[in-house]
Protein backbone atom coordinates (compact mmCIF):
# COMPACT_ATOMS: atom_id res chain seq x y z
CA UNK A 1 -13.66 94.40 28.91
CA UNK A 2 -15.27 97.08 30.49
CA UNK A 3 -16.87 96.58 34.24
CA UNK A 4 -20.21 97.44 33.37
CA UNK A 5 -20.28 94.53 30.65
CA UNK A 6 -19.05 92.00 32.54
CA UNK A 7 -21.57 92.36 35.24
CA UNK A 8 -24.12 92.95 32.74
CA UNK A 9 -22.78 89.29 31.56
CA UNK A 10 -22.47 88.13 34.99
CA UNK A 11 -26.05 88.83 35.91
CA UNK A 12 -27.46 88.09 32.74
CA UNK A 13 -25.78 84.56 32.67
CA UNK A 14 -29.19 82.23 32.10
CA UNK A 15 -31.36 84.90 31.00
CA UNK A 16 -30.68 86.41 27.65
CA UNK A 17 -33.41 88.56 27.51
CA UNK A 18 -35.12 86.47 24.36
CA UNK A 19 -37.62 87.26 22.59
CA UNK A 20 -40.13 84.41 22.58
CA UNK A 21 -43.23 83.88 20.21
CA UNK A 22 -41.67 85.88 17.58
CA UNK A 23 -44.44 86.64 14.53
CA UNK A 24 -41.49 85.05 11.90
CA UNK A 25 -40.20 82.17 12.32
CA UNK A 26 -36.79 83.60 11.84
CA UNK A 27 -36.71 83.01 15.46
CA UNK A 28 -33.44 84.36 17.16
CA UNK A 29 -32.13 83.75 20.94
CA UNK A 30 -30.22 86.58 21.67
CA UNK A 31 -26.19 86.23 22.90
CA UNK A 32 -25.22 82.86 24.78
CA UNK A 33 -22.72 84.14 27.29
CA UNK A 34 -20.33 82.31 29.60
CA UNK A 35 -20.39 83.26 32.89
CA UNK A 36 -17.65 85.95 33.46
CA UNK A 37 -16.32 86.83 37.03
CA UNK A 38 -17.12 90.45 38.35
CA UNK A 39 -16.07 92.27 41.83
CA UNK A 40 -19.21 91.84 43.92
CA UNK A 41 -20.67 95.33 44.34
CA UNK A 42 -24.20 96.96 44.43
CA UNK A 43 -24.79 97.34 41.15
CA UNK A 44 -24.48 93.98 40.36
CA UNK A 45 -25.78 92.90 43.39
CA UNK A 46 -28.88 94.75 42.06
CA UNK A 47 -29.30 93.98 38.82
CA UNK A 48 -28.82 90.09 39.81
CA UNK A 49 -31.66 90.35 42.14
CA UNK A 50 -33.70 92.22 39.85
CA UNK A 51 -32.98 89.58 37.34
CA UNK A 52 -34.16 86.79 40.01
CA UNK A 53 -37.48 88.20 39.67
CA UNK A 54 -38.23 87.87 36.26
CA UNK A 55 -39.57 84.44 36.21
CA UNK A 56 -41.43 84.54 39.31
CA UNK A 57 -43.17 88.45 38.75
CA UNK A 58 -41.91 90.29 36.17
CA UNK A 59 -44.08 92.98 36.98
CA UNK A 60 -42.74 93.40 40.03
CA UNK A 61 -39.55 93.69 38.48
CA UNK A 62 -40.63 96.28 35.84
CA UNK A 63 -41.46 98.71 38.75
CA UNK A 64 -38.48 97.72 40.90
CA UNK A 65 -36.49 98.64 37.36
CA UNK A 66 -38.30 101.97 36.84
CA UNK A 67 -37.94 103.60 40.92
CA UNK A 68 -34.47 102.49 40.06
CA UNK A 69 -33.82 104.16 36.73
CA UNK A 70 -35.85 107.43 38.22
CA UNK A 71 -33.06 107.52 41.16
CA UNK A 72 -29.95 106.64 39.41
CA UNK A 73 -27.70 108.03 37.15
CA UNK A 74 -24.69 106.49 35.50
CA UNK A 75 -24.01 102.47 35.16
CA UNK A 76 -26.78 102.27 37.78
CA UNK A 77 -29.08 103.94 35.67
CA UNK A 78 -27.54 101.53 32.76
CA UNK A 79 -28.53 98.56 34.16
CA UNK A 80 -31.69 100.02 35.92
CA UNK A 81 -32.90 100.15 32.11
CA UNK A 82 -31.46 96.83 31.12
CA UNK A 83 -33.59 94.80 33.68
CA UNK A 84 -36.35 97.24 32.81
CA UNK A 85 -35.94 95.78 29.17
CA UNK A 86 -36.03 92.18 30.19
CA UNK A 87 -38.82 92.87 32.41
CA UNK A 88 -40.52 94.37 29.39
CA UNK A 89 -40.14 91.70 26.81
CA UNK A 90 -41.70 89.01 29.66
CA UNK A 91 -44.71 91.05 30.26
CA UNK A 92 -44.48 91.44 25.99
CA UNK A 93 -44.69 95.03 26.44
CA UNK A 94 -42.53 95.97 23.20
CA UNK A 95 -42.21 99.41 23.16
CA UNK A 96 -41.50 99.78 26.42
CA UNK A 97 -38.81 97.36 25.97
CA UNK A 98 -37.30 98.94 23.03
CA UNK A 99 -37.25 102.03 24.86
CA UNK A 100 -35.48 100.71 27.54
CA UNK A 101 -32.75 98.87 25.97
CA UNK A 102 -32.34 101.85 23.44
CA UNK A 103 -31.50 104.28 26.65
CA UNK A 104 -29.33 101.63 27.90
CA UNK A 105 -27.70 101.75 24.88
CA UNK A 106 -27.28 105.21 24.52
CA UNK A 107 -26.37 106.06 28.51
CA UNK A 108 -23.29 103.73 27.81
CA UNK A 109 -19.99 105.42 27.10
CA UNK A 110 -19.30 105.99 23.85
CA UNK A 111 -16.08 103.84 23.93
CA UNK A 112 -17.73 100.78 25.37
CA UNK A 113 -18.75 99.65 21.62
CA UNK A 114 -19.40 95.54 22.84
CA UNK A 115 -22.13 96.92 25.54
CA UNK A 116 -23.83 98.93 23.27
CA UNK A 117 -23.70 96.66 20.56
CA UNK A 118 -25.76 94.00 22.76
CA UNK A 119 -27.87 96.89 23.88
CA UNK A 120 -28.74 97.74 20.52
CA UNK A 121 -29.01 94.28 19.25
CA UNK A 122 -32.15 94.05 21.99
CA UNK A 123 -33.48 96.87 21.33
CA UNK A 124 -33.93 95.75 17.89
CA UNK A 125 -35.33 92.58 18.85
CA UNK A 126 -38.11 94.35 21.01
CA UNK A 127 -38.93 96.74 17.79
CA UNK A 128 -39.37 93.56 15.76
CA UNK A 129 -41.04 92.05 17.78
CA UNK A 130 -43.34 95.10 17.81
CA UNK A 131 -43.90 94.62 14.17
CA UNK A 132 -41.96 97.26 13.82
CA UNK A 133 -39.05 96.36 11.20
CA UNK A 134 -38.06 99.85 9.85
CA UNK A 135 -36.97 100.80 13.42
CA UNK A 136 -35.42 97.32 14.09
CA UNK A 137 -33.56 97.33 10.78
CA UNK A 138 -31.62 101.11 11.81
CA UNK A 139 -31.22 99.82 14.97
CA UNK A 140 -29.03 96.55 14.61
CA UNK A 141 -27.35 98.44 11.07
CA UNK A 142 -26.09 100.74 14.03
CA UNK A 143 -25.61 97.58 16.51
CA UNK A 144 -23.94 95.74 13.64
CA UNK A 145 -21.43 98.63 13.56
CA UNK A 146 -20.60 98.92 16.92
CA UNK A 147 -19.98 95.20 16.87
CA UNK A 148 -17.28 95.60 14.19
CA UNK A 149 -16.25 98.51 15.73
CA UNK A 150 -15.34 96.67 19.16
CA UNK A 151 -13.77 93.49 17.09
CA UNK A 152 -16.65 91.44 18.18
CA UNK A 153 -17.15 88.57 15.51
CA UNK A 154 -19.93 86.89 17.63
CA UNK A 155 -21.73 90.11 18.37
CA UNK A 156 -21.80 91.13 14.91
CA UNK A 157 -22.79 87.91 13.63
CA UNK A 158 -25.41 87.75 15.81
CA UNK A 159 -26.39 91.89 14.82
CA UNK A 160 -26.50 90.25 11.30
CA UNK A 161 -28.73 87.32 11.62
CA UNK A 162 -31.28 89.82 13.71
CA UNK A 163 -30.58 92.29 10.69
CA UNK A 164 -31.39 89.63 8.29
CA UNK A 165 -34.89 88.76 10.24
CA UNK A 166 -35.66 92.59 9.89
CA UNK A 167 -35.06 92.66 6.09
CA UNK A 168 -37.33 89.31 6.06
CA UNK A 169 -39.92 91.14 7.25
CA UNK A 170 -39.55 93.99 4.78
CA UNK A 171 -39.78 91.81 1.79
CA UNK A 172 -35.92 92.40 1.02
CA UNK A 173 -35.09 88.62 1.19
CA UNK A 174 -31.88 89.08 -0.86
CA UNK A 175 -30.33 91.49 1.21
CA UNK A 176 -31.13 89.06 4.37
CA UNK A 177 -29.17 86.39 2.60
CA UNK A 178 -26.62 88.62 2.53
CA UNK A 179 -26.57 89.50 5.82
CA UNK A 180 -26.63 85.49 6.37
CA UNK A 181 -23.87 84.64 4.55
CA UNK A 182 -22.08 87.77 6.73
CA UNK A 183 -23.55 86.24 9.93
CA UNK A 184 -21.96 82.83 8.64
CA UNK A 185 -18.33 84.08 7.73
CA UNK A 186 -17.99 85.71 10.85
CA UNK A 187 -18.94 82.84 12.95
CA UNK A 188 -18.81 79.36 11.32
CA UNK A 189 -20.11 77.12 14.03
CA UNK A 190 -22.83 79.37 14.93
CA UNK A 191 -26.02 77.27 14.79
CA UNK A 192 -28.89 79.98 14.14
CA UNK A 193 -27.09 81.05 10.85
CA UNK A 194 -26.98 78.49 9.57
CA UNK A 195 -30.65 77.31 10.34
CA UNK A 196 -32.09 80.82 9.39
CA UNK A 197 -29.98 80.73 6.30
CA UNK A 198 -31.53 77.39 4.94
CA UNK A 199 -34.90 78.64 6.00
CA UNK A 200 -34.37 82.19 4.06
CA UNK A 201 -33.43 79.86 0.81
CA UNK A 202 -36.26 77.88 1.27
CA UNK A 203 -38.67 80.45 1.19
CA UNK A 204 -36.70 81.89 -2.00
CA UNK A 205 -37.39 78.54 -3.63
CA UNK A 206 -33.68 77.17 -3.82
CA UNK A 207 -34.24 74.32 -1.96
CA UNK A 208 -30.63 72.48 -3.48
CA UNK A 209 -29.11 75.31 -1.12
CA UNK A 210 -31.37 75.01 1.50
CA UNK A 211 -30.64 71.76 2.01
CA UNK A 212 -26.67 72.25 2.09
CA UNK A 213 -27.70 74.72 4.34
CA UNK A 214 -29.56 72.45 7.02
CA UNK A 215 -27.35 69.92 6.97
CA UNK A 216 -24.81 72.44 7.87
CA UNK A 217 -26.96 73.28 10.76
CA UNK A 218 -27.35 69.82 11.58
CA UNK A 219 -23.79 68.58 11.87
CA UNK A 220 -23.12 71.56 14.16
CA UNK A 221 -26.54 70.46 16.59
CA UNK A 222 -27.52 67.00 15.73
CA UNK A 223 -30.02 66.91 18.24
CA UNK A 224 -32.47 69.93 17.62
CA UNK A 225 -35.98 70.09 17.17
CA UNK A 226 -36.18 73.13 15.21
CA UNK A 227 -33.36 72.01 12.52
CA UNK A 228 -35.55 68.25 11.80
CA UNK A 229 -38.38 70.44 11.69
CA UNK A 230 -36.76 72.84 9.16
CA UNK A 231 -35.34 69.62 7.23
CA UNK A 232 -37.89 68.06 7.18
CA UNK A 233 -40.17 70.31 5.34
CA UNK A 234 -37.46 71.18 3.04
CA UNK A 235 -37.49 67.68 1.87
CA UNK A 236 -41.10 67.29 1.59
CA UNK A 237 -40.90 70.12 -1.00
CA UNK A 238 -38.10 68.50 -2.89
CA UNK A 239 -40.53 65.76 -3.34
CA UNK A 240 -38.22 63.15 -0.34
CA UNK A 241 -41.60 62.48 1.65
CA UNK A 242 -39.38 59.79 3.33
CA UNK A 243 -36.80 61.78 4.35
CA UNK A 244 -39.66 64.49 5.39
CA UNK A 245 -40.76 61.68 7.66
CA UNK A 246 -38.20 60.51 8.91
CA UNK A 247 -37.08 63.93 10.08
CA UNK A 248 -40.20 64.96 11.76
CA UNK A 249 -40.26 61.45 13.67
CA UNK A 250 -36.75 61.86 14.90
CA UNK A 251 -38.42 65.31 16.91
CA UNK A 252 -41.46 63.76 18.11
CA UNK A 253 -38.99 60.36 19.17
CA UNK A 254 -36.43 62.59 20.87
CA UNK A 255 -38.32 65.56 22.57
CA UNK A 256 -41.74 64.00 22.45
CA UNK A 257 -43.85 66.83 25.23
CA UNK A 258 -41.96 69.85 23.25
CA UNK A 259 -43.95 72.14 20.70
CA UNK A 260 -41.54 71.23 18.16
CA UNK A 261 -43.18 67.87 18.50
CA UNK A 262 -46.84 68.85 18.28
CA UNK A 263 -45.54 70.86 15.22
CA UNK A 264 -43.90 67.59 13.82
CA UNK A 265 -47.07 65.54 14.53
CA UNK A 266 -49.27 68.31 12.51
CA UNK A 267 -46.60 67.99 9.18
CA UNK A 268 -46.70 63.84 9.89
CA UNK A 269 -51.08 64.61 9.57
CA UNK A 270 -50.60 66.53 6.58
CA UNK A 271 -48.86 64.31 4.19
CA UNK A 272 -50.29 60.81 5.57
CA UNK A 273 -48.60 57.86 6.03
CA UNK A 274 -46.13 56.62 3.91
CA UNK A 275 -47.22 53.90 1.25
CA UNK A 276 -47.99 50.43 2.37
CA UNK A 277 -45.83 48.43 -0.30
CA UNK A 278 -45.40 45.07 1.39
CA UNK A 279 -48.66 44.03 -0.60
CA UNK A 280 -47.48 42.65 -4.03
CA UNK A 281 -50.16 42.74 -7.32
């Protein structure tokens, strides 16, 4: 591993540059990373301080990241434009992000395919997020490749679920179930696959594989908002209003402030209570 990912990863351990409030609700998290030890030098030193800023005034550290980027050149320069990014996406500034990540990307040696890979990967988050899914879908194609090319099964599965959310968006559902099913192969246990997968079939009407799908999902993350939610109203279209309640009640039971459980609570509205049938003719 290269020095200029792992303090990328270092830094960046609890803030994955996301990005939230997604338009689809293909919505992806972007790499989970385990903490991974780097020598203590400035340029970590910096980009971990930049990164403390974020939640308290990411404005701030958008023009901390730019006087940086302006001054710098090589892996300073790097990671002057990866907090820059970050910065970006919390002040939901898209192009600016996309930008940002994209030089990142393309200011990192050649041989360092994992870095760019992830560089790319949030690039073509912020692009999406844009409503821009032509430019997201060349951008993780290219971050998917640089993933394979660095023998990264988690970084290209994760390229390939963004890639799928991309071709959602372009109305090419098919090829984003194959993408999917890549995402899938390449990482078995990986959660978001699996959920975006039975959402994808959903959508495409195939609810038998759907549900194989979510329960999939759920066996991997038995306790997750998003999955009952998704379960729940792919039973309610397979005409199981029980199971559809019973799904949506286990969200609003477990994580009862969350939005997941103001989303259940709107679904529970919509199809009423269940049928009182304690009362005999």
């Amino acid at each position: 591993m290269s020095l200029l990912l792992a303090i990328i990863l270092q830094s960046a351990s609890g803030n994955t540059g996301a990005m939230p409030n997604l338009p689809d609700d293909l919505i992806h998290r972007p790499p989970r990373s385990n903490t991974i030890e780097a020598p203590t030098n400035p340029t970590s030193a910096w980009l971990s301080e930049c990164l403390d800023q974020l939640d308290e005034d990411p404005a701030r550290a958008h023009s901390k990241a730019q006087i940086k980027r302006t001054e710098s050149t090589g892996a300073d320069r790097v990671i002057a434009n990866h907090c820059l990014g970050l910065a970006s996406t919390e002040l939901r500034l898209w192009d600016d992000a996309k930008t940002a990540f994209l030089a990142a990307r393309d200011e990192t040696p050649d041989d360092e395919n994992s870095t760019r890979a992830r560089f790319g990967t949030m690039a073509g988050n912020a692009a999406l997020a844009g409503g821009d899914a032509e430019t997201a879908l060349a951008l993780l194609t290219t971050a998917r490749k640089d993933a394979g090319t660095a023998a990264s099964a988690t970084l290209e599965a994760l390229a390939a679920i963004d890639l799928a959310r991309a071709l959602v968006a372009l109305g090419q559902g098919e090829k984003a179930l194959s993408a999917l099913n890549s995402a899938n192969q390449l990482e078995p246990e990986m959660v978001d696959g699996w959920l975006y997968k039975a959402t994808l079939l959903r959508r495409l009407d195939r609810l038998a594989d759907a549900q194989a799908a979510i329960e999939r999902a759920a066996d991997l993350a038995p306790i997750n908002g998003q999955i009952a939610l998704e379960a729940g109203v792919i039973a309610v279209l397979s005409g199981r209003e029980d199971a559809a309640r019973q799904s949506w009640q286990s969200v609003i039971d477990a994580q009862p402030d969350s939005p997941a459980a103001q989303t259940a609570k709107g679904y529970l509205a919509q199809i009423g209570p269940a049928p009182d049938t304690s009362l005999t003719p």
